[in-house]
Protein backbone atom coordinates (compact mmCIF):
# COMPACT_ATOMS: atom_id res chain seq x y z
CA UNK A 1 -41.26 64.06 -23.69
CA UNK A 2 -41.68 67.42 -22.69
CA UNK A 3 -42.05 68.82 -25.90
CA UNK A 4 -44.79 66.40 -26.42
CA UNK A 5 -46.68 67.56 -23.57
CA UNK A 6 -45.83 71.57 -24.25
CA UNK A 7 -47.80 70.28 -28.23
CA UNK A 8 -50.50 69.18 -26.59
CA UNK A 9 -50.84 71.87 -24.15
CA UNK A 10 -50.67 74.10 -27.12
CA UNK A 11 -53.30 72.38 -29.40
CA UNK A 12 -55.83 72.26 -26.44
CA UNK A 13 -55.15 76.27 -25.45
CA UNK A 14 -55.71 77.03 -29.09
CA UNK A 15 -59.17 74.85 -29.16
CA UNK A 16 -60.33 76.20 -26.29
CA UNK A 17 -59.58 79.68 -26.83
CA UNK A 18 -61.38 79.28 -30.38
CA UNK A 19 -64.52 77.73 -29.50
CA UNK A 20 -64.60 80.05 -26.83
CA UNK A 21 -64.51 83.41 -29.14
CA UNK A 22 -66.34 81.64 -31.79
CA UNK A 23 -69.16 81.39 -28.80
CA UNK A 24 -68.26 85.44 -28.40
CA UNK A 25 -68.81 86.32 -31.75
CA UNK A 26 -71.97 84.25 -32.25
CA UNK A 27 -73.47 86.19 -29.48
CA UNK A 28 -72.40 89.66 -30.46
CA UNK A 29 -72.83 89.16 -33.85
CA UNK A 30 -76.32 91.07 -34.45
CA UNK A 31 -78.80 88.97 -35.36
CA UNK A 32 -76.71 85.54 -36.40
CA UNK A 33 -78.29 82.42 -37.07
CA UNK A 34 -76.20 79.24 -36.42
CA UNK A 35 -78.49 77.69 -38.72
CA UNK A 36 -78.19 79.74 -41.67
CA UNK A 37 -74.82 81.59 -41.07
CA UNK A 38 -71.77 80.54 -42.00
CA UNK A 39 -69.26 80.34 -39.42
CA UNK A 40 -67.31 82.57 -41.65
CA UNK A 41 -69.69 84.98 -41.84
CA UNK A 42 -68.00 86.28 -38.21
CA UNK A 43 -64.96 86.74 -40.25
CA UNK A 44 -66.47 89.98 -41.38
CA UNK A 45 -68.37 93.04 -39.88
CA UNK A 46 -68.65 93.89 -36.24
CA UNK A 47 -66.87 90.78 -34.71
CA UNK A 48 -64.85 89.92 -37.47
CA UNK A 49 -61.51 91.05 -34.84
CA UNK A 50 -62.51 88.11 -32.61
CA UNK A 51 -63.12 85.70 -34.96
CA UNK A 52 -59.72 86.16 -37.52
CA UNK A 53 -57.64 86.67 -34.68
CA UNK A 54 -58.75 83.60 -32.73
CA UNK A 55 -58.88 81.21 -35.64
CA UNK A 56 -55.48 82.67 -36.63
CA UNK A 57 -54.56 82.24 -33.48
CA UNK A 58 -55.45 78.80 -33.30
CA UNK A 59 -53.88 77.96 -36.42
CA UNK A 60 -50.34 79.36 -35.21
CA UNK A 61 -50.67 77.26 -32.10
CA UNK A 62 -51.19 74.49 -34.08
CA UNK A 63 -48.67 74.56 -35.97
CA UNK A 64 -46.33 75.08 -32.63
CA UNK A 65 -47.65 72.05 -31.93
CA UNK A 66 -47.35 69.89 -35.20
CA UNK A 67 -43.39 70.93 -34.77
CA UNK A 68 -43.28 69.97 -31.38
CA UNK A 69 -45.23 66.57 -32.01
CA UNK A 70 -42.81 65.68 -35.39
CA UNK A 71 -40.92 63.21 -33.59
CA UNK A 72 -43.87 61.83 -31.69
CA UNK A 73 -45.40 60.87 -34.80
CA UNK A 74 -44.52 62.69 -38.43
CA UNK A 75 -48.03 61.89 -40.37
CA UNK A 76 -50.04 62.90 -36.99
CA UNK A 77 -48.01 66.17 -37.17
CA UNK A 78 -48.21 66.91 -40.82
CA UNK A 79 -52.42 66.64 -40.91
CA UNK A 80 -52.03 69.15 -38.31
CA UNK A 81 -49.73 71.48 -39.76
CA UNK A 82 -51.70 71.50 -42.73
CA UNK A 83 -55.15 71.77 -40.97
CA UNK A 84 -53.27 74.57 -39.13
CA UNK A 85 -51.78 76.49 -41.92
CA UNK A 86 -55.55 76.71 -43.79
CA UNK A 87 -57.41 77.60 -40.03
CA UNK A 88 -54.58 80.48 -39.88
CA UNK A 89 -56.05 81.08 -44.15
CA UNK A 90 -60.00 81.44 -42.93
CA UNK A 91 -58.68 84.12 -40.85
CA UNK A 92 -56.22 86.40 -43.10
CA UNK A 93 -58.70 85.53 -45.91
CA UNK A 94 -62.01 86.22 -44.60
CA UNK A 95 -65.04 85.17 -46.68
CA UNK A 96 -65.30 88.08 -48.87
CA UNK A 97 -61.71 87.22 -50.42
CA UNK A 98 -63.16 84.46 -52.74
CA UNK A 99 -60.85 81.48 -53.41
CA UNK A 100 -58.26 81.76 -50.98
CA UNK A 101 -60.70 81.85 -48.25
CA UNK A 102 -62.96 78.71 -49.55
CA UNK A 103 -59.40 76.96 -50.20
CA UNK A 104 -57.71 77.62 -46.80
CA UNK A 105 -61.57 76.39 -45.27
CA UNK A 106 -61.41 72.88 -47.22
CA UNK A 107 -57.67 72.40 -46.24
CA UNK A 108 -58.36 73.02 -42.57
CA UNK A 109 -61.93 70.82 -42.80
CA UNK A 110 -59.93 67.97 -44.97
CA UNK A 111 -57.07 67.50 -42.87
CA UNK A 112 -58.23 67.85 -39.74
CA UNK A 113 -61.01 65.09 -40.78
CA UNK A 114 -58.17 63.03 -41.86
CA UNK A 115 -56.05 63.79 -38.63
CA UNK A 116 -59.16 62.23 -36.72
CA UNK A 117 -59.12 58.87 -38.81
CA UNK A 118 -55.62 59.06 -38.26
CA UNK A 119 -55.45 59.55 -34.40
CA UNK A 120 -56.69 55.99 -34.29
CA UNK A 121 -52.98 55.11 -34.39
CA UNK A 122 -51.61 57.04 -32.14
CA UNK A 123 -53.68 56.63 -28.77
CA UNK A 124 -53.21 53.19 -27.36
CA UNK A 125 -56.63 53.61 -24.83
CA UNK A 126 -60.50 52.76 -25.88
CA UNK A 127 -60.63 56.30 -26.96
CA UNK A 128 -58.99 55.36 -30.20
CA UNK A 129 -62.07 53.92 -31.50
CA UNK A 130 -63.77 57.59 -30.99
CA UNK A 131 -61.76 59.83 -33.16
CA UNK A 132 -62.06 57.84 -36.52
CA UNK A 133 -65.83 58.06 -35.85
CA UNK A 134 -65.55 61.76 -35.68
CA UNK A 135 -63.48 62.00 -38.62
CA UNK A 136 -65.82 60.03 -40.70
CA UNK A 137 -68.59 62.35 -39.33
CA UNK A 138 -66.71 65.33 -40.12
CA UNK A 139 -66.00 63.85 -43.94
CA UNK A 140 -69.38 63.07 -44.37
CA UNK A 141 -70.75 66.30 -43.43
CA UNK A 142 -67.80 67.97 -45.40
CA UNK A 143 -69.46 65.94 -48.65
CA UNK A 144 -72.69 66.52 -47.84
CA UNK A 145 -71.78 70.87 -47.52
CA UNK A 146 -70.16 71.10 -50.53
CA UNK A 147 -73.19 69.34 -52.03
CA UNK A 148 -75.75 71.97 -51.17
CA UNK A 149 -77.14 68.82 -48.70
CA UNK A 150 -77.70 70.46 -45.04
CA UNK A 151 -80.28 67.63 -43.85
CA UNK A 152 -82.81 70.44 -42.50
CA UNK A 153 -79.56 71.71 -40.65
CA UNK A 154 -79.31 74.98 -42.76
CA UNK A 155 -75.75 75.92 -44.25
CA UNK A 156 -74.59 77.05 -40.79
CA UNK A 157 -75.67 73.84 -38.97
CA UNK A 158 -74.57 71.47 -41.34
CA UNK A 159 -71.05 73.36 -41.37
CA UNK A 160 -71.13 72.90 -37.80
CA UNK A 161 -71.35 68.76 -38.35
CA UNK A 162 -67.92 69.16 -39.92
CA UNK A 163 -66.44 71.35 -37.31
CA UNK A 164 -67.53 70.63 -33.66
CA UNK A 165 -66.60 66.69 -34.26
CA UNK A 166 -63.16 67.89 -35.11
CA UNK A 167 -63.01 70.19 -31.50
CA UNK A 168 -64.03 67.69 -29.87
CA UNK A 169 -61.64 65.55 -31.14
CA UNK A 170 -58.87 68.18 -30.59
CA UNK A 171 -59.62 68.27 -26.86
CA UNK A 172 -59.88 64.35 -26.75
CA UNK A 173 -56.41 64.20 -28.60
CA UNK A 174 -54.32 66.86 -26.59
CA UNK A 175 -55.38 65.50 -23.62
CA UNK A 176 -53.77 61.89 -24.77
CA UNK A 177 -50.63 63.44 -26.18
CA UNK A 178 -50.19 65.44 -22.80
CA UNK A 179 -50.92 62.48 -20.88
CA UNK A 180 -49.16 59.79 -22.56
CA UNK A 181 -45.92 61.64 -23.87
């Protein structure tokens, strides 16, 4: 049980410490637009040290986590050692590598999408019915990216549709898995 709660402990640090750069490098990063930036676009130039080494961060936490969490439940763990292993690829790829990069950013969007769906069998509370709904959000606006299709959003925004429901998800999650382990 302990290593249970230590996993979810780890996947909510990770979250938390993520969103919280990502919020640091937005700011510093001159003239950004969450609209029509990528999120990856803080990868590179003058905050690109807060932005790999959180998301790498986060991904090595993760996948702390997904070890810790393998006997809790093996297909919760593997969706988020995979999600894991490509947020830990955004960040030693950055978005001028090519391939690898856009790769290790549809693994970590795919999975952790899936992970969401997923969660629905793992949390026994009304809060199950949430995280399918944000996985299905996160799909959707995973389809609708990679189809040009931003919904007035711009790039950035409609990258954020895939992302925030999957942090907020996260923070939902760890807070079951530390509670209820």
């Amino acid at each position: 049980m302990m290593k249970e709660k230590i996993g979810g402990f780890l996947i909510l640090i990770g979250v938390s410490q993520f969103l919280l750069c990502l919020k640091i490098a937005e700011f510093l990063y001159p003239n950004y637009s969450v609209a029509n930036n990528y999120i990856s676009d803080l990868g590179v130039g003058p905050v690109a040290y807060i932005f790999n080494g959180s998301i790498i961060l986060m991904g090595g936490l993760g996948i702390l986590a997904a070890y810790l969490l393998f006997k809790w439940n093996k297909v919760f763990s593997l969706l988020l050692l995979l999600s894991s292993i490509g947020a830990i690829g955004v960040g030693v790829f950055p978005e001028g590598t090519g391939i690898l990069h856009s790769l290790s950013a549809l693994i970590t969007f795919l999975f952790s999408g899936l992970g969401a769906i997923y969660s629905y069998r793992v949390d026994d509370k009304i809060s199950r019915f949430i995280w399918p709904v944000l996985g299905v959000i996160s799909l959707v606006a995973l389809g609708l990216f990679i189809n040009h299709i931003y919904l007035g959003l711009g790039a950035g925004g409609m990258e954020r549709m895939i992302v925030y429901p999957v942090f907020i998800w996260l923070i939902g999650i760890s807070t079951v898995v530390i509670h209820e382990t």
